[in-house]
N, C-alpha and C. Protein backbone atom coordinates (compact mmCIF):
# COMPACT_ATOMS: atom_id res chain seq x y z
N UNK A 1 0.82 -1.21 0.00
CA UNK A 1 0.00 0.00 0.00
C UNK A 1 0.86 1.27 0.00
N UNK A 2 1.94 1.11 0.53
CA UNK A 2 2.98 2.41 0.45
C UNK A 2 3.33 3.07 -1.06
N UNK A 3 3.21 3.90 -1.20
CA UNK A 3 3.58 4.72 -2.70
C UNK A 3 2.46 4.96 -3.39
N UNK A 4 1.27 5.24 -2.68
CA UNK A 4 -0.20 5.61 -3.17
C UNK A 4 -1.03 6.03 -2.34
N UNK A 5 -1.19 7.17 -3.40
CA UNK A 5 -1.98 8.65 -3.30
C UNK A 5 -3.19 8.45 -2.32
N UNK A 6 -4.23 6.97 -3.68
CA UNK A 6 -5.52 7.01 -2.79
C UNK A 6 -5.20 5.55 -3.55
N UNK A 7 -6.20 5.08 -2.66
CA UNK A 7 -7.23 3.94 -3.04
C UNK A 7 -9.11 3.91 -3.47
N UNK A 8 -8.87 3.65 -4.71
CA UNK A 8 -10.31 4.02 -5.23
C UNK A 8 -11.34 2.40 -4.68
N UNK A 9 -12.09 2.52 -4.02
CA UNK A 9 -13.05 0.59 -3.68
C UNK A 9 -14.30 1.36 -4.05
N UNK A 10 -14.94 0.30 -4.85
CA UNK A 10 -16.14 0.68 -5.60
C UNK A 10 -16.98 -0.71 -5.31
N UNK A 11 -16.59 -1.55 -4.06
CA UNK A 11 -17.63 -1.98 -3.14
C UNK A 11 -17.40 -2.38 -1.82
N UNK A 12 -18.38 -3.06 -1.08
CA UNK A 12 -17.88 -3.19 -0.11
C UNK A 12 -16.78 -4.53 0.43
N UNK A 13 -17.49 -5.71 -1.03
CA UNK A 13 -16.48 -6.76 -1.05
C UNK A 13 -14.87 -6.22 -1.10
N UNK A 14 -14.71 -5.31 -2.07
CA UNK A 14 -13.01 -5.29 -2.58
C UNK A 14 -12.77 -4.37 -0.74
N UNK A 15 -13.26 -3.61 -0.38
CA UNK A 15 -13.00 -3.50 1.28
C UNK A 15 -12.50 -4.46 2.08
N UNK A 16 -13.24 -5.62 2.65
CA UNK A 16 -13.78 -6.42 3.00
C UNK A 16 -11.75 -7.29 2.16
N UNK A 17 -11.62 -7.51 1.01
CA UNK A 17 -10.79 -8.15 0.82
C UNK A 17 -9.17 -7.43 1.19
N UNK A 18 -8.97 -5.95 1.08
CA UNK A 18 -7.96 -5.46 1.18
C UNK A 18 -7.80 -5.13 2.87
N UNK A 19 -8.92 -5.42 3.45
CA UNK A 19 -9.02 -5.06 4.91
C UNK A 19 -8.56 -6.26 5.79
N UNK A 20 -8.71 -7.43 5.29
CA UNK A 20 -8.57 -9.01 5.47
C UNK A 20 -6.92 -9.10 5.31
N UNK A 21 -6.06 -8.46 4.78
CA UNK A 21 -4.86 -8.48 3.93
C UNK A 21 -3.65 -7.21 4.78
N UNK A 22 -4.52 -6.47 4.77
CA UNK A 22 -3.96 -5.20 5.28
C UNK A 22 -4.23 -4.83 6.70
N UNK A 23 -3.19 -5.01 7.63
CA UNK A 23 -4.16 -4.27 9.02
C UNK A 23 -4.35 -3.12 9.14
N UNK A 24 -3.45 -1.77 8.80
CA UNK A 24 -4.16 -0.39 8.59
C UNK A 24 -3.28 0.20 7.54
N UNK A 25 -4.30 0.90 6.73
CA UNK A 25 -3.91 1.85 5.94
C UNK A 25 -2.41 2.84 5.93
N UNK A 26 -2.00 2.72 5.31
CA UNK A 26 -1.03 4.25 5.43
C UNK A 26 -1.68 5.26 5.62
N UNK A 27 -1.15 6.34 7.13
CA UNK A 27 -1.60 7.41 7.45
C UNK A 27 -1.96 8.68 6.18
N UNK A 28 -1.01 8.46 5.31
CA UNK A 28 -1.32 9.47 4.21
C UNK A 28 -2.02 9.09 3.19
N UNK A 29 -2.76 7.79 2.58
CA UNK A 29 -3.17 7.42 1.54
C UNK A 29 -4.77 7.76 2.07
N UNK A 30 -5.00 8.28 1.04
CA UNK A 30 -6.47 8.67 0.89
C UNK A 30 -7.41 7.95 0.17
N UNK A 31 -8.73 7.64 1.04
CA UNK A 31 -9.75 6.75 0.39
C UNK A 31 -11.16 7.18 -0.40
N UNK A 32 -11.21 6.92 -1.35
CA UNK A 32 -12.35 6.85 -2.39
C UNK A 32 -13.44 5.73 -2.74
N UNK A 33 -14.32 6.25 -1.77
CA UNK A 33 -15.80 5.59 -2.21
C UNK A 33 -16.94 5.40 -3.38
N UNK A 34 -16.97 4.65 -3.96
CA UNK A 34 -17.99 4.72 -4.85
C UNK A 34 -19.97 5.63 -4.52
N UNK A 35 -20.18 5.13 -3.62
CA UNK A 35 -21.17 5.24 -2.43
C UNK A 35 -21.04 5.31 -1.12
N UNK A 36 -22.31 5.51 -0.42
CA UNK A 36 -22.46 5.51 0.80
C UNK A 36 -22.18 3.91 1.40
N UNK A 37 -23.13 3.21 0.82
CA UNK A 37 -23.13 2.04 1.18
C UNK A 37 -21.21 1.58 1.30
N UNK A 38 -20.88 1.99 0.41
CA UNK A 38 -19.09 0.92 0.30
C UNK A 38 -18.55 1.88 0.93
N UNK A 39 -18.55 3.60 1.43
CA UNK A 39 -17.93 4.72 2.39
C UNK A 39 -17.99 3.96 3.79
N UNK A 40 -19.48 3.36 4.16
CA UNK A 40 -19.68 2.92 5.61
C UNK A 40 -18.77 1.64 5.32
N UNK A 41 -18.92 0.71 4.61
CA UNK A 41 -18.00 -0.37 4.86
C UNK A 41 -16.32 0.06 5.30
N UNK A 42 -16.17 0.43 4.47
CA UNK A 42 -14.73 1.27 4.82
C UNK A 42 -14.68 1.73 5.80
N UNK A 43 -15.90 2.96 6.13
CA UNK A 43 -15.47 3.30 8.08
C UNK A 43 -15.56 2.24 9.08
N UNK A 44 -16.47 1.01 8.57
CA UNK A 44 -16.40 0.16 9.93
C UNK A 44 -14.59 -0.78 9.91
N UNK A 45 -14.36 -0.66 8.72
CA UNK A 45 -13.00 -1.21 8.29
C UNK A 45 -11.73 -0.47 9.15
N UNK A 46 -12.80 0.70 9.86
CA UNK A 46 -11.31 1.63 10.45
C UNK A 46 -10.58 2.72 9.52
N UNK A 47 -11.00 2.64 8.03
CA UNK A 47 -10.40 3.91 7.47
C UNK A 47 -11.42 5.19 7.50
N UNK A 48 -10.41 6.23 7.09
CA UNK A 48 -10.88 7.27 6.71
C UNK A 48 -11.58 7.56 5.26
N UNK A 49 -12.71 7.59 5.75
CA UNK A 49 -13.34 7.71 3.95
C UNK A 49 -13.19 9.39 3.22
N UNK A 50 -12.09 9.90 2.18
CA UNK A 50 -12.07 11.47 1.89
C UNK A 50 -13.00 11.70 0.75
N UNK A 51 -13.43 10.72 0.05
CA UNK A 51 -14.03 10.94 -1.13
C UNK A 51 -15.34 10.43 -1.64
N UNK A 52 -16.68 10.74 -1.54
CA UNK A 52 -17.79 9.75 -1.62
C UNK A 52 -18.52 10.56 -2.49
N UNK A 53 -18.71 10.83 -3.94
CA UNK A 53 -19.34 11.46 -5.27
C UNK A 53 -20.55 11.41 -4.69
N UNK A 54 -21.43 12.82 -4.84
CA UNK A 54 -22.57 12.99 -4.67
C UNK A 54 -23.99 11.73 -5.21
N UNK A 55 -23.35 11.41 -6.41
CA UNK A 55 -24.02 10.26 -7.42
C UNK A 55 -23.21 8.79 -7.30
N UNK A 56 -24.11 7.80 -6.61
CA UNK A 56 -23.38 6.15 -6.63
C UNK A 56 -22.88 5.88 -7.87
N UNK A 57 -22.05 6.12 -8.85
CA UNK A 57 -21.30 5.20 -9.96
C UNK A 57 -20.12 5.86 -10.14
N UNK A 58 -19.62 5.25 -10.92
CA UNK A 58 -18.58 5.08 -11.36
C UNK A 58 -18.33 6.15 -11.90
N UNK A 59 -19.21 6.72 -13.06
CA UNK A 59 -18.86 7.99 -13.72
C UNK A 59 -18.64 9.31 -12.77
N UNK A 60 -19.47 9.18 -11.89
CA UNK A 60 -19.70 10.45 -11.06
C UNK A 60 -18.29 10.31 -10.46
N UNK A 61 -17.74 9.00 -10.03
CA UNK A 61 -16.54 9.28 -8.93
C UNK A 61 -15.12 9.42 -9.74
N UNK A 62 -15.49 9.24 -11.00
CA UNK A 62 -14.11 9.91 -11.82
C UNK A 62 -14.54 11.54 -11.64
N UNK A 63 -15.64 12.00 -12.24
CA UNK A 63 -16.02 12.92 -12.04
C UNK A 63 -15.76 14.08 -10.44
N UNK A 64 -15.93 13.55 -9.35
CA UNK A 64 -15.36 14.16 -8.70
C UNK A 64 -14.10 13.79 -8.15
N UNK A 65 -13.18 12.79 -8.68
CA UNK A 65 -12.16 12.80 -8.48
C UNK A 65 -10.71 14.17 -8.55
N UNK A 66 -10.31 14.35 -7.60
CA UNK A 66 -9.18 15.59 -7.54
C UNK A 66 -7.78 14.92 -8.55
N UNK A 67 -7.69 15.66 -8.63
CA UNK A 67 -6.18 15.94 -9.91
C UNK A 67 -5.08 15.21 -8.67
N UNK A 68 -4.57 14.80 -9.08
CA UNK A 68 -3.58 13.71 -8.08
C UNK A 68 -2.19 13.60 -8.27
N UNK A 69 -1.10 13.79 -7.65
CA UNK A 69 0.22 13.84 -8.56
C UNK A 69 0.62 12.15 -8.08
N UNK A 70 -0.05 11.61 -7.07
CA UNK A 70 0.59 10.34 -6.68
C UNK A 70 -0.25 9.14 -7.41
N UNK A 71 0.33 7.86 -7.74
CA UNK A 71 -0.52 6.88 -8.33
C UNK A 71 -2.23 6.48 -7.19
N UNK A 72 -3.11 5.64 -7.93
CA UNK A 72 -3.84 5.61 -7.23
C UNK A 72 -4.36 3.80 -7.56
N UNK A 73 -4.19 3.41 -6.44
CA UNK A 73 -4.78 1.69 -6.39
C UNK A 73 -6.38 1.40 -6.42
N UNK A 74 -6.39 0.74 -7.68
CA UNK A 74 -8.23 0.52 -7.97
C UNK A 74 -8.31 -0.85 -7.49
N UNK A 75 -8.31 -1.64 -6.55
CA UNK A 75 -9.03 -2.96 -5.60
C UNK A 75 -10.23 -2.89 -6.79
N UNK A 76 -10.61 -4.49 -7.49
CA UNK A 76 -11.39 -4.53 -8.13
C UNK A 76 -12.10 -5.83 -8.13
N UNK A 77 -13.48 -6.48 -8.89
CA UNK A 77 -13.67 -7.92 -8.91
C UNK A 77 -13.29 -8.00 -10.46
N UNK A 78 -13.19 -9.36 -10.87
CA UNK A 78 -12.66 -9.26 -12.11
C UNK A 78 -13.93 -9.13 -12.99
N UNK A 79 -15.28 -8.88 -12.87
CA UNK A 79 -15.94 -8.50 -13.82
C UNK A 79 -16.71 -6.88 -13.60
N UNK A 80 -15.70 -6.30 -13.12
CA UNK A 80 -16.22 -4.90 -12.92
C UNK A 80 -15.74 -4.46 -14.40
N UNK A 81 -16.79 -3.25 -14.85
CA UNK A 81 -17.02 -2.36 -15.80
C UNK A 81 -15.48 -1.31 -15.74
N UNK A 82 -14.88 -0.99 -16.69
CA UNK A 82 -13.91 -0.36 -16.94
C UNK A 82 -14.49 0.98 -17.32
N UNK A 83 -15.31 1.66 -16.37
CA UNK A 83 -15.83 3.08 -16.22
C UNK A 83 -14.68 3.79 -15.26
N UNK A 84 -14.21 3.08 -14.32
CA UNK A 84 -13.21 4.14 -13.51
C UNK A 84 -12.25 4.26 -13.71
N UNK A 85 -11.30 3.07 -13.95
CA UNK A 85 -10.08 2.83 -14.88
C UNK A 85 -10.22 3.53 -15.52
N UNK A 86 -10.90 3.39 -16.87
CA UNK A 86 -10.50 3.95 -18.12
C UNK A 86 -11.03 5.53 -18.05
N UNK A 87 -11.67 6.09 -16.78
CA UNK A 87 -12.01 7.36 -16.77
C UNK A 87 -10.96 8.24 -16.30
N UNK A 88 -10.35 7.55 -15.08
CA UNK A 88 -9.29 8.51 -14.62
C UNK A 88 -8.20 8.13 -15.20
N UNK A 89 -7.86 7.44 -16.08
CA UNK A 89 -6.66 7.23 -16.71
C UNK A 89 -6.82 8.48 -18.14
N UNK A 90 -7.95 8.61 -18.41
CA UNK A 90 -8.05 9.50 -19.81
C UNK A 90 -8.13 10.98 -18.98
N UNK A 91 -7.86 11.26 -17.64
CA UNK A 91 -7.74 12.60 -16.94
C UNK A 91 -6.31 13.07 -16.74
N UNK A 92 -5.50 11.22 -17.03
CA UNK A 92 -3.92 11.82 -16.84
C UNK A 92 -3.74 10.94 -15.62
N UNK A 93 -4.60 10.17 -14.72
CA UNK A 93 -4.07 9.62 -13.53
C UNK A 93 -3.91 8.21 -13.73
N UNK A 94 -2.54 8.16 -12.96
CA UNK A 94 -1.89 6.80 -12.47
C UNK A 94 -2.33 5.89 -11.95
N UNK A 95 -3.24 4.87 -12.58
CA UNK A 95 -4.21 3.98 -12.16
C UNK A 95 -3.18 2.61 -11.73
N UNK A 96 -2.70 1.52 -10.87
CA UNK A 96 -2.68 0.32 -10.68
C UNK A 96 -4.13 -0.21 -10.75
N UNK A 97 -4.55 -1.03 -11.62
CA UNK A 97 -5.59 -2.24 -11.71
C UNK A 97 -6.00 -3.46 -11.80
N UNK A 98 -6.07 -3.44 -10.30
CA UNK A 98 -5.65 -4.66 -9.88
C UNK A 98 -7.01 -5.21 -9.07
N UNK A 99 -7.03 -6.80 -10.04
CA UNK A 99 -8.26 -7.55 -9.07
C UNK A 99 -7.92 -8.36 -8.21
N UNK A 100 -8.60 -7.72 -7.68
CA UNK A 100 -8.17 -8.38 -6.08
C UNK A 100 -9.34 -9.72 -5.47
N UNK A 101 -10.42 -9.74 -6.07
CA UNK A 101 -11.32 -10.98 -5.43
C UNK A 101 -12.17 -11.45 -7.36
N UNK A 102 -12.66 -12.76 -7.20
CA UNK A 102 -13.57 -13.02 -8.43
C UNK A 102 -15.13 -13.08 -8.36
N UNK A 103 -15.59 -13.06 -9.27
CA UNK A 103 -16.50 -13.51 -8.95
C UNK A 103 -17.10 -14.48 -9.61
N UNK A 104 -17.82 -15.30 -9.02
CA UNK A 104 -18.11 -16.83 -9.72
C UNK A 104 -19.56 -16.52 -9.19
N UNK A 105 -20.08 -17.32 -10.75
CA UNK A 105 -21.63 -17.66 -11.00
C UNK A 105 -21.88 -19.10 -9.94
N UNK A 106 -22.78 -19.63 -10.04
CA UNK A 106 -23.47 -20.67 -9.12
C UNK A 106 -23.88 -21.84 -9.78
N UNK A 107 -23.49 -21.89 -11.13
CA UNK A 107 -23.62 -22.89 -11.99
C UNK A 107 -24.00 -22.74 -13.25
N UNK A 108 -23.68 -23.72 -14.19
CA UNK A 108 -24.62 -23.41 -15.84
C UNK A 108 -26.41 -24.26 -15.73
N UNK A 109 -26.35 -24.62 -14.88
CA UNK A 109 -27.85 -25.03 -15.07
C UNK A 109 -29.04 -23.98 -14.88
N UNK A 110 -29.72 -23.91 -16.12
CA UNK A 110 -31.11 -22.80 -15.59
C UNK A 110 -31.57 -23.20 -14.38
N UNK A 111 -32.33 -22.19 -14.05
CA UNK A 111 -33.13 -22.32 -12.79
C UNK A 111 -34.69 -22.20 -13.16
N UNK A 112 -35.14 -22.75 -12.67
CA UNK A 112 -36.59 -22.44 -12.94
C UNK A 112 -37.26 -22.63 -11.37
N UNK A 113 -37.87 -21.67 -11.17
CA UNK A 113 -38.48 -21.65 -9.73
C UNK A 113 -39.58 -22.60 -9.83
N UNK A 114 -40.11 -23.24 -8.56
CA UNK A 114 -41.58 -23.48 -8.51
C UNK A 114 -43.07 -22.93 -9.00
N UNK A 115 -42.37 -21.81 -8.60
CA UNK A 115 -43.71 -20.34 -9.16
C UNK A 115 -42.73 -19.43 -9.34
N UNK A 116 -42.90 -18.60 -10.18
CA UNK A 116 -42.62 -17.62 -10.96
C UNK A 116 -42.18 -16.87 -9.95
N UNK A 117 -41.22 -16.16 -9.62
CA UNK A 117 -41.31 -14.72 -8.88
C UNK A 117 -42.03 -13.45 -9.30
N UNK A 118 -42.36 -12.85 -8.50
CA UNK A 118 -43.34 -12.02 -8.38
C UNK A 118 -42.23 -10.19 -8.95
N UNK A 119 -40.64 -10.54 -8.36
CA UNK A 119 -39.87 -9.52 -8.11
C UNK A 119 -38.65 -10.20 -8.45
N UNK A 120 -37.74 -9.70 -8.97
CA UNK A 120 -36.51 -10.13 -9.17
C UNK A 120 -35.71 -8.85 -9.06
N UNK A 121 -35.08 -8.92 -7.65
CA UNK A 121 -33.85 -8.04 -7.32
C UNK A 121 -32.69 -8.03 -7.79
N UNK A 122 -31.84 -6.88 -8.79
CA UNK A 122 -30.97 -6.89 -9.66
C UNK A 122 -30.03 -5.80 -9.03
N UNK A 123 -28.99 -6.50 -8.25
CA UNK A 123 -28.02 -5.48 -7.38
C UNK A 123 -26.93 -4.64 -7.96
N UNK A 124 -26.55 -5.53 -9.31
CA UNK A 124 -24.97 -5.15 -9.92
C UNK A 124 -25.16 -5.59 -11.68
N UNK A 125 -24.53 -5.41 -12.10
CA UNK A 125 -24.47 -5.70 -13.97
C UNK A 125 -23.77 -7.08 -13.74
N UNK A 126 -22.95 -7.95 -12.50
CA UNK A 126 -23.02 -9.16 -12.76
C UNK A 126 -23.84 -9.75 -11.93
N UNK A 127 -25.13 -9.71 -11.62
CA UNK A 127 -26.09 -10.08 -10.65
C UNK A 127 -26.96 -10.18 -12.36
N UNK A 128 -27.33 -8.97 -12.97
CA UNK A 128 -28.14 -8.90 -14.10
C UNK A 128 -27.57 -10.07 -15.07
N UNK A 129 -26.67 -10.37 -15.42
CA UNK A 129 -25.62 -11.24 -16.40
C UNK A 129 -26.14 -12.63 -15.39
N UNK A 130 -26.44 -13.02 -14.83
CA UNK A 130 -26.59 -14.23 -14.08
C UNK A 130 -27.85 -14.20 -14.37
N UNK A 131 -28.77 -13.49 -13.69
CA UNK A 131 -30.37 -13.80 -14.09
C UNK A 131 -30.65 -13.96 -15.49
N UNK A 132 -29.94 -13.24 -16.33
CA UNK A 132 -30.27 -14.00 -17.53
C UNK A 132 -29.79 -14.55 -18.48
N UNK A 133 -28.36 -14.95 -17.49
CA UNK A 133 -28.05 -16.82 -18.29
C UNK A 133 -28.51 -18.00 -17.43
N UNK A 134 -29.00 -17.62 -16.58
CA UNK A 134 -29.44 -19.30 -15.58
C UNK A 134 -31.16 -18.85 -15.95
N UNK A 135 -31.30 -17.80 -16.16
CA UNK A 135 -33.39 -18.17 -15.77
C UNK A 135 -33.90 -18.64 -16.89
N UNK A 136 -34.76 -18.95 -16.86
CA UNK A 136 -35.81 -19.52 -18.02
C UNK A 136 -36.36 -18.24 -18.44
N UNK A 137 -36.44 -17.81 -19.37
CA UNK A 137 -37.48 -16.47 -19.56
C UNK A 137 -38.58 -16.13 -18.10
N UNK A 138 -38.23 -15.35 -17.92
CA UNK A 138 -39.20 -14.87 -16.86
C UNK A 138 -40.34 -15.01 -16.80
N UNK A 139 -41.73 -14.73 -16.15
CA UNK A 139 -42.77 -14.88 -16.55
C UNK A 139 -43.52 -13.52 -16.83
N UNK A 140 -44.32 -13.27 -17.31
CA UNK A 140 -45.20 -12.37 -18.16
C UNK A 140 -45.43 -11.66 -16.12
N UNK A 141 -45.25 -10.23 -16.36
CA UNK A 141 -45.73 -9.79 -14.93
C UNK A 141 -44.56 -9.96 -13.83
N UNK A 142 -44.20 -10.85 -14.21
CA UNK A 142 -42.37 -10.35 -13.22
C UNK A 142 -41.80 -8.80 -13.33
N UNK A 143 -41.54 -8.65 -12.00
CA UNK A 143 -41.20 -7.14 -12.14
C UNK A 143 -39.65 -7.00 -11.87
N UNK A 144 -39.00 -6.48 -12.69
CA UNK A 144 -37.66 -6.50 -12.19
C UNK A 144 -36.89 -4.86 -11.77
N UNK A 145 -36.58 -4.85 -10.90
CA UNK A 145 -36.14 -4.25 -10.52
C UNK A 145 -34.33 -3.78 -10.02
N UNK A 146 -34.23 -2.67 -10.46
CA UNK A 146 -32.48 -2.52 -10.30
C UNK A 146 -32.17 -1.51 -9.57
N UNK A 147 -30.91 -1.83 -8.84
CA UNK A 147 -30.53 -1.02 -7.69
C UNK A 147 -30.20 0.53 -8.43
N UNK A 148 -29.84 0.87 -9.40
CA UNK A 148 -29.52 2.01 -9.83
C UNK A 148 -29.56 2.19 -11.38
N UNK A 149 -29.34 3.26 -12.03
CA UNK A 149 -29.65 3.29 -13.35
C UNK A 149 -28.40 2.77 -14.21
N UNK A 150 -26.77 2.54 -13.53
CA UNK A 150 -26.03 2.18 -14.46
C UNK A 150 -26.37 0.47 -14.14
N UNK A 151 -26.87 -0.22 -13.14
CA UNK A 151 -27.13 -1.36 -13.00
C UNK A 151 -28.52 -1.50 -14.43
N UNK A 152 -29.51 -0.75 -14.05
CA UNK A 152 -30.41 -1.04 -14.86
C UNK A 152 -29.69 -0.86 -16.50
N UNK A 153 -29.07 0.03 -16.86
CA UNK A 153 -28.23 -0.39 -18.41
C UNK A 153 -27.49 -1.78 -18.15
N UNK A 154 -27.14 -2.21 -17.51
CA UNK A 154 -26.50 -3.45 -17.71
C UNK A 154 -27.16 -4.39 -17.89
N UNK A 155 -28.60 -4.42 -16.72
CA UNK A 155 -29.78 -5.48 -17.29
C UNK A 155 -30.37 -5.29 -18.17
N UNK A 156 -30.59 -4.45 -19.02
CA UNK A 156 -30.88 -3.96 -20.37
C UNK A 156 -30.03 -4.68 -20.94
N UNK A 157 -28.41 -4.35 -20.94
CA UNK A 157 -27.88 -5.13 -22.28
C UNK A 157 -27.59 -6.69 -21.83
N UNK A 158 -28.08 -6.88 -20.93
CA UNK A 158 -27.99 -8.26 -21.21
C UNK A 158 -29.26 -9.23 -21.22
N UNK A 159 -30.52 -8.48 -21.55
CA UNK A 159 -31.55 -9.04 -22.31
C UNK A 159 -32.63 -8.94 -21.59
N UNK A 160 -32.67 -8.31 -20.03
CA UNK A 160 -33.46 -8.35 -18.60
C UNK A 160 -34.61 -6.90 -18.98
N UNK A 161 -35.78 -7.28 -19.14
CA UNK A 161 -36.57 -5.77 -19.06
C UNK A 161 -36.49 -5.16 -17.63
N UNK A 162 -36.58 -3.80 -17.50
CA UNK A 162 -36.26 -3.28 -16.51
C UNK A 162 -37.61 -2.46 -16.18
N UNK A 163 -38.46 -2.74 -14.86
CA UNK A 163 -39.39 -2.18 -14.09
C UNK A 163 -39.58 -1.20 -13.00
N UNK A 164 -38.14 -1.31 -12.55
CA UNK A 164 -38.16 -0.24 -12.15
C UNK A 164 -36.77 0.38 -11.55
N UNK A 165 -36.10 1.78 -11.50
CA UNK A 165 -34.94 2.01 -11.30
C UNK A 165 -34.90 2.49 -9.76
N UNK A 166 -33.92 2.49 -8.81
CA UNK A 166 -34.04 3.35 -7.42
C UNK A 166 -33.21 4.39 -7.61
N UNK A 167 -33.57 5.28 -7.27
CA UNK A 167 -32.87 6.39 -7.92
C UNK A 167 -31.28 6.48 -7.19
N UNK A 168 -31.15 5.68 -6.02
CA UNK A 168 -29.64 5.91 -5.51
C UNK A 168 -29.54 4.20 -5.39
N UNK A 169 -28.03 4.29 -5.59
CA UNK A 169 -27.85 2.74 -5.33
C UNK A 169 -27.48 2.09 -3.75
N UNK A 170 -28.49 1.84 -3.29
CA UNK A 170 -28.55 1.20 -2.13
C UNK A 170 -29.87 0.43 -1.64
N UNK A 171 -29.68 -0.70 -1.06
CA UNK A 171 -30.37 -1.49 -0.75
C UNK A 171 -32.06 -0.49 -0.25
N UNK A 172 -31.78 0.41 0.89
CA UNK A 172 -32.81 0.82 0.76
C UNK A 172 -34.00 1.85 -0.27
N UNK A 173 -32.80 2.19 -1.07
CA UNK A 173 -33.76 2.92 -2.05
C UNK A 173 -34.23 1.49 -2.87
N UNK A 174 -33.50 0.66 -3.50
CA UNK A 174 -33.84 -0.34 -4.14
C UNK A 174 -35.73 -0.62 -3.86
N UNK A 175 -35.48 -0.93 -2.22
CA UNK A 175 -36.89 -1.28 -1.87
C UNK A 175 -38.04 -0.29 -1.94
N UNK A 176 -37.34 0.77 -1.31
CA UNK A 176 -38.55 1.85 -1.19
C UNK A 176 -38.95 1.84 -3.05
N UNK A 177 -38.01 1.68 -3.95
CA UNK A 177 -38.66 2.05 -5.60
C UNK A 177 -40.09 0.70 -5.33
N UNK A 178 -39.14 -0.60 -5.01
CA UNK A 178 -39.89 -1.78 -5.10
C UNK A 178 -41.68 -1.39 -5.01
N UNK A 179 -41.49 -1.04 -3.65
CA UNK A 179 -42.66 -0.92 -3.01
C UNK A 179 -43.55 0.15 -3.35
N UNK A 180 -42.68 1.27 -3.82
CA UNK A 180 -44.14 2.27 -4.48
C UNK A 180 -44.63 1.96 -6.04
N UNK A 181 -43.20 1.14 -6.44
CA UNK A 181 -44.16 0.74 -7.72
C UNK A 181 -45.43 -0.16 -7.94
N UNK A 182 -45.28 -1.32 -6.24
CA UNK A 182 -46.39 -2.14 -6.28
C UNK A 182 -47.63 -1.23 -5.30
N UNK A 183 -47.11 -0.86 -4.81
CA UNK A 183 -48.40 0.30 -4.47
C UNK A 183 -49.09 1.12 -5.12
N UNK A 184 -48.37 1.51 -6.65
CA UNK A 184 -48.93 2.41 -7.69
C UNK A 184 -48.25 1.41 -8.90
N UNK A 185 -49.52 1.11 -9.52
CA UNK A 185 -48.60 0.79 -10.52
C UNK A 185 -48.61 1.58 -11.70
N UNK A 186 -47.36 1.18 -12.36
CA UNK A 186 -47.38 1.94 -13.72
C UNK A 186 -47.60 1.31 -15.03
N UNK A 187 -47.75 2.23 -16.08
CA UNK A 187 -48.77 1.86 -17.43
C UNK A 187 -47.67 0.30 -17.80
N UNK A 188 -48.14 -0.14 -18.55
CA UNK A 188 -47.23 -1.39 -19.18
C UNK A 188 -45.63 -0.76 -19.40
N UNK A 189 -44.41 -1.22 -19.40
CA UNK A 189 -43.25 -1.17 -19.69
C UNK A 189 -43.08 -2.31 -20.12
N UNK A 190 -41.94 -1.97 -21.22
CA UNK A 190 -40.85 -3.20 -21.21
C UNK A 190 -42.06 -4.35 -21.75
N UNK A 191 -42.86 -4.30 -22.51
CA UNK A 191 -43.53 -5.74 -22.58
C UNK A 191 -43.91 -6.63 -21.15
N UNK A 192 -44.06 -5.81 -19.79
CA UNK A 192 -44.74 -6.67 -18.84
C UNK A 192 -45.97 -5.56 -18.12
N UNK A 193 -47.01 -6.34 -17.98
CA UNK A 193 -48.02 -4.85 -17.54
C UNK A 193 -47.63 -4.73 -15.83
């Protein structure tokens, strides 16, 4: 960890793995949150969180990223989106990118539930990439729902209609969208009413 500026973690797993590895931070290296949700992981981790973008993604936290003269360590899973990398590297900054944990699917066999779900919770663009290589086509009236709008483009391109977005990415907005959409519903989308 010595010879860097900041450390950029854009969840709470890559935390969780460099925290397991590392017992404390260098006093001078500065930390960058994607969100709230992965800022608190980090403070219960014992660091100092300096950087948490008004907006949960990726774009926003290149976006408020400061001009940096020291390199900066991106902790990553190996199927994260090359939005931060390739953002602060086209600003001029000294990215190491490095994956640090994987992530593995749960098998090639579809799944087919007993009964249909009613809701299908879509946390990440590889959460979306799983639901729709293991599910059977969904059923007519499944509502799917995504933690945020760059999650919901990801279940978009990977074939998932999208019902509804939370406007911040965190578990509780996720739900609160959940729940006012089944409390109100809206006109047909996406081919499901």
């Amino acid at each position: 960890m010595a010879g860097y500026a900041w450390i950029v973690v854009t969840s709470a797993t890559a935390v969780r793995v460099i925290a397991e590895r590392v017992s404390r931070l260098p006093s001078d290296l500065r930390v960058a949150a994607v969100g709230e949700p992965t800022a608190r992981a980090a403070r219960a981790a014992g660091w100092v969180v300096d950087l948490v973008p008004p907006e949960a993604s990726g774009a926003a936290l290149v976006r408020a990223f400061p001009n940096t003269p020291g390199p900066v360590l991106f902790p990553r899973s190996d199927l994260a989106a090359p939005t931060v990398v390739d953002g602060l590297r086209a600003r001029g900054i000294d990215v190491d990118d490095v994956v640090a944990y994987r992530t593995v699917g749960t098998g090639d066999e579809p799944v087919a539930p007993g009964s249909p779900p009613d809701v299908v919770l879509v946390t990440s663009g590889s959460v979306a990439r799983e639901v729709a290589r293991r599910t059977v086509p969904l059923a007519p009236g499944t509502l799917v729902a995504c933690i945020g709008p760059g999650t919901a483009a990801e279940a978009r391109a990977a074939g998932l209609p999208v019902h509804v977005v939370a406007p911040d990415r965190s578990a509780e907005s996720l739900l609160d969208a959940v729940v006012e959409r089944l409390n109100h519903p809206a006109p047909e989308q996406e081919g499901t009413p």
